[in-house]
C-alpha atoms as a PDB file:
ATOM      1  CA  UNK A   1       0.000   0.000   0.000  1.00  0.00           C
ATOM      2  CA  UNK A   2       1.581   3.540  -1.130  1.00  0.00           C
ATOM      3  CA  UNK A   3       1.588   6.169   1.555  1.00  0.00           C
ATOM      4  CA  UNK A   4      -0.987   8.489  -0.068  1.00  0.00           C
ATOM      5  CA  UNK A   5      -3.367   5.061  -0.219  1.00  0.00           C
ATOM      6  CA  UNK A   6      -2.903   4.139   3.607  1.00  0.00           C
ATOM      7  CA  UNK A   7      -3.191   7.885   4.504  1.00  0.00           C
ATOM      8  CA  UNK A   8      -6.444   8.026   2.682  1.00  0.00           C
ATOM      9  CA  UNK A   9      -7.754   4.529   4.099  1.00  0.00           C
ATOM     10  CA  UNK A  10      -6.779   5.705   8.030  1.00  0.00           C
ATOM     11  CA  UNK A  11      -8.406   9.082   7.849  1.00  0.00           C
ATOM     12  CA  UNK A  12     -11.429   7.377   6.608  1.00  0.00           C
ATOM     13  CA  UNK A  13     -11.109   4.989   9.330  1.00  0.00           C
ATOM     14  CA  UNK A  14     -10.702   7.442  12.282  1.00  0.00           C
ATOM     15  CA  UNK A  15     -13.185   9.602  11.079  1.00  0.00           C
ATOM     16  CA  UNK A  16     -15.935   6.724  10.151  1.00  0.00           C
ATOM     17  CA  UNK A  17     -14.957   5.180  13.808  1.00  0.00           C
ATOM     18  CA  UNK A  18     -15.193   8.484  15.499  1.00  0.00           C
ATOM     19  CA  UNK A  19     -19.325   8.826  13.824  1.00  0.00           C
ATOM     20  CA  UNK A  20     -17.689  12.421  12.373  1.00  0.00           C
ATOM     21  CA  UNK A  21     -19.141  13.253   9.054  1.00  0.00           C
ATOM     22  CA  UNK A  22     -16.783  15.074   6.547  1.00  0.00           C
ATOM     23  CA  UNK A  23     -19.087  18.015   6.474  1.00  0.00           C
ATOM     24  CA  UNK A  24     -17.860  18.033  10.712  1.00  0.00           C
ATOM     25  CA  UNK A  25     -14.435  17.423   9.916  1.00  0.00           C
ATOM     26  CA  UNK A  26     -13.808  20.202   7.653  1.00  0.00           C
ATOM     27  CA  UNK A  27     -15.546  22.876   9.438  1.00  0.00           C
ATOM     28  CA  UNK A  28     -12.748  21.435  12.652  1.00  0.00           C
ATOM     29  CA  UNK A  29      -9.786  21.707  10.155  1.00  0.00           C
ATOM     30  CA  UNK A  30     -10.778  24.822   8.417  1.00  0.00           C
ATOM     31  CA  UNK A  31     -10.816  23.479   4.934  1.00  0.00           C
ATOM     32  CA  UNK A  32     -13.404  22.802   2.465  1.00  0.00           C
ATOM     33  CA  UNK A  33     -15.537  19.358   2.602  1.00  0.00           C
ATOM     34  CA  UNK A  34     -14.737  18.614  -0.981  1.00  0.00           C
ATOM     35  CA  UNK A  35     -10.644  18.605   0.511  1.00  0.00           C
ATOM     36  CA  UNK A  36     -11.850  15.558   3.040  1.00  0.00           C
ATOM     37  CA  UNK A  37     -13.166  13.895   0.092  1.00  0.00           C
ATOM     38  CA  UNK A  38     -10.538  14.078  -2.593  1.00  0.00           C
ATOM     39  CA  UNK A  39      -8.096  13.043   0.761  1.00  0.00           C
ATOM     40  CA  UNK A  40     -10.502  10.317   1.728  1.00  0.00           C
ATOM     41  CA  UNK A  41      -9.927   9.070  -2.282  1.00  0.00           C
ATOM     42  CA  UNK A  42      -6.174   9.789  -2.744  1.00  0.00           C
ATOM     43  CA  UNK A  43      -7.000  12.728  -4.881  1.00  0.00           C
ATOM     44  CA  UNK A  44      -5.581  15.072  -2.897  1.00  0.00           C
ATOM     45  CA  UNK A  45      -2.048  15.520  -1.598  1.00  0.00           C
ATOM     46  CA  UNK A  46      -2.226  17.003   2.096  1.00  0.00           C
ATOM     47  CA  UNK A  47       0.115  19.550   3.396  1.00  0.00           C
ATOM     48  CA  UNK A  48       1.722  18.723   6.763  1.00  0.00           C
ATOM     49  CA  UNK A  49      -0.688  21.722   8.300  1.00  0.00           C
ATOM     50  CA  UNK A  50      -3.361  20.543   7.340  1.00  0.00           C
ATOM     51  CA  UNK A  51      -2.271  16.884   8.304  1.00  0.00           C
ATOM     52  CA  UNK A  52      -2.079  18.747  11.534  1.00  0.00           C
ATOM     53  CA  UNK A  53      -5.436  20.675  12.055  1.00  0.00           C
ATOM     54  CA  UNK A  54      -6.861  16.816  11.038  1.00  0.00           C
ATOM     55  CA  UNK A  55      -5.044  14.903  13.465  1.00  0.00           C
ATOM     56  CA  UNK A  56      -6.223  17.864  16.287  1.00  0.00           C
ATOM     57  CA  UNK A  57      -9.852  17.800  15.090  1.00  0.00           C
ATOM     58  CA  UNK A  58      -9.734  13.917  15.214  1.00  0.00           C
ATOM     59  CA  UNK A  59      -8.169  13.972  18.388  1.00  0.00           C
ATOM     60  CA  UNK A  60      -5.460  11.757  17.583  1.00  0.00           C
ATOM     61  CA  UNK A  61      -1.082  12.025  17.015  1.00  0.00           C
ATOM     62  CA  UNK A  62      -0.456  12.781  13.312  1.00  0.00           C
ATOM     63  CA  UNK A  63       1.367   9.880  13.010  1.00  0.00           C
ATOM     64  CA  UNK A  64      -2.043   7.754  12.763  1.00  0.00           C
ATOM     65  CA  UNK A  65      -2.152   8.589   9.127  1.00  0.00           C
ATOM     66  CA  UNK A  66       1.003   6.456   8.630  1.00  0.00           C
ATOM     67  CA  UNK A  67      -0.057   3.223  10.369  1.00  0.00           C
ATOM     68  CA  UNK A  68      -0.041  -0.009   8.216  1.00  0.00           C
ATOM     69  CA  UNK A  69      -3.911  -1.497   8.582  1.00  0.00           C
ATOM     70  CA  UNK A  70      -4.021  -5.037   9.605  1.00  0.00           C
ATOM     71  CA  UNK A  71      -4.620  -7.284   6.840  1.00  0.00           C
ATOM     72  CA  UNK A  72      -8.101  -8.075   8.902  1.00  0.00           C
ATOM     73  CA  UNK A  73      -9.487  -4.199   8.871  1.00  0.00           C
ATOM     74  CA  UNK A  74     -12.343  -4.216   6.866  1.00  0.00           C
ATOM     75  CA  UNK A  75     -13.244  -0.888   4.915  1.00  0.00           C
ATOM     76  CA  UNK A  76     -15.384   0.937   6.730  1.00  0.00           C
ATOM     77  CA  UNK A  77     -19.005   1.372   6.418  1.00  0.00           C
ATOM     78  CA  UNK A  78     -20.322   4.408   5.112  1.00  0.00           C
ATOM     79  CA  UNK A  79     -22.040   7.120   6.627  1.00  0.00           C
ATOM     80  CA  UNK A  80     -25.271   8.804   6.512  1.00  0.00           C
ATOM     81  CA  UNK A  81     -25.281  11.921   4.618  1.00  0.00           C
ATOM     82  CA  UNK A  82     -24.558  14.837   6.801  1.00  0.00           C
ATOM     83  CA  UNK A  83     -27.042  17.106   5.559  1.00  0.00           C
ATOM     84  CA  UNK A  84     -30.970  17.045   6.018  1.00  0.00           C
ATOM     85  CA  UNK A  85     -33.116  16.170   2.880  1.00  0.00           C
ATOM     86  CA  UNK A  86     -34.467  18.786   1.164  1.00  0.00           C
ATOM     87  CA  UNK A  87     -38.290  19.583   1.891  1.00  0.00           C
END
Protein backbone atom coordinates (compact mmCIF):
# COMPACT_ATOMS: atom_id res chain seq x y z
CA UNK A 1 0.00 0.00 0.00
CA UNK A 2 1.58 3.54 -1.13
CA UNK A 3 1.59 6.17 1.55
CA UNK A 4 -0.99 8.49 -0.07
CA UNK A 5 -3.37 5.06 -0.22
CA UNK A 6 -2.90 4.14 3.61
CA UNK A 7 -3.19 7.88 4.50
CA UNK A 8 -6.44 8.03 2.68
CA UNK A 9 -7.75 4.53 4.10
CA UNK A 10 -6.78 5.71 8.03
CA UNK A 11 -8.41 9.08 7.85
CA UNK A 12 -11.43 7.38 6.61
CA UNK A 13 -11.11 4.99 9.33
CA UNK A 14 -10.70 7.44 12.28
CA UNK A 15 -13.18 9.60 11.08
CA UNK A 16 -15.93 6.72 10.15
CA UNK A 17 -14.96 5.18 13.81
CA UNK A 18 -15.19 8.48 15.50
CA UNK A 19 -19.33 8.83 13.82
CA UNK A 20 -17.69 12.42 12.37
CA UNK A 21 -19.14 13.25 9.05
CA UNK A 22 -16.78 15.07 6.55
CA UNK A 23 -19.09 18.01 6.47
CA UNK A 24 -17.86 18.03 10.71
CA UNK A 25 -14.44 17.42 9.92
CA UNK A 26 -13.81 20.20 7.65
CA UNK A 27 -15.55 22.88 9.44
CA UNK A 28 -12.75 21.43 12.65
CA UNK A 29 -9.79 21.71 10.15
CA UNK A 30 -10.78 24.82 8.42
CA UNK A 31 -10.82 23.48 4.93
CA UNK A 32 -13.40 22.80 2.47
CA UNK A 33 -15.54 19.36 2.60
CA UNK A 34 -14.74 18.61 -0.98
CA UNK A 35 -10.64 18.61 0.51
CA UNK A 36 -11.85 15.56 3.04
CA UNK A 37 -13.17 13.89 0.09
CA UNK A 38 -10.54 14.08 -2.59
CA UNK A 39 -8.10 13.04 0.76
CA UNK A 40 -10.50 10.32 1.73
CA UNK A 41 -9.93 9.07 -2.28
CA UNK A 42 -6.17 9.79 -2.74
CA UNK A 43 -7.00 12.73 -4.88
CA UNK A 44 -5.58 15.07 -2.90
CA UNK A 45 -2.05 15.52 -1.60
CA UNK A 46 -2.23 17.00 2.10
CA UNK A 47 0.11 19.55 3.40
CA UNK A 48 1.72 18.72 6.76
CA UNK A 49 -0.69 21.72 8.30
CA UNK A 50 -3.36 20.54 7.34
CA UNK A 51 -2.27 16.88 8.30
CA UNK A 52 -2.08 18.75 11.53
CA UNK A 53 -5.44 20.67 12.05
CA UNK A 54 -6.86 16.82 11.04
CA UNK A 55 -5.04 14.90 13.47
CA UNK A 56 -6.22 17.86 16.29
CA UNK A 57 -9.85 17.80 15.09
CA UNK A 58 -9.73 13.92 15.21
CA UNK A 59 -8.17 13.97 18.39
CA UNK A 60 -5.46 11.76 17.58
CA UNK A 61 -1.08 12.02 17.01
CA UNK A 62 -0.46 12.78 13.31
CA UNK A 63 1.37 9.88 13.01
CA UNK A 64 -2.04 7.75 12.76
CA UNK A 65 -2.15 8.59 9.13
CA UNK A 66 1.00 6.46 8.63
CA UNK A 67 -0.06 3.22 10.37
CA UNK A 68 -0.04 -0.01 8.22
CA UNK A 69 -3.91 -1.50 8.58
CA UNK A 70 -4.02 -5.04 9.60
CA UNK A 71 -4.62 -7.28 6.84
CA UNK A 72 -8.10 -8.07 8.90
CA UNK A 73 -9.49 -4.20 8.87
CA UNK A 74 -12.34 -4.22 6.87
CA UNK A 75 -13.24 -0.89 4.91
CA UNK A 76 -15.38 0.94 6.73
CA UNK A 77 -19.01 1.37 6.42
CA UNK A 78 -20.32 4.41 5.11
CA UNK A 79 -22.04 7.12 6.63
CA UNK A 80 -25.27 8.80 6.51
CA UNK A 81 -25.28 11.92 4.62
CA UNK A 82 -24.56 14.84 6.80
CA UNK A 83 -27.04 17.11 5.56
CA UNK A 84 -30.97 17.05 6.02
CA UNK A 85 -33.12 16.17 2.88
CA UNK A 86 -34.47 18.79 1.16
CA UNK A 87 -38.29 19.58 1.89
Amino acid sequence: MDTRTRIAWNLRNLRVSQKVTQENLAVDAQVDRTVISDLERGKHNASIDLMDRLAVALSIDISAFFSEPSPSDGKPEPMRAGRKPKS
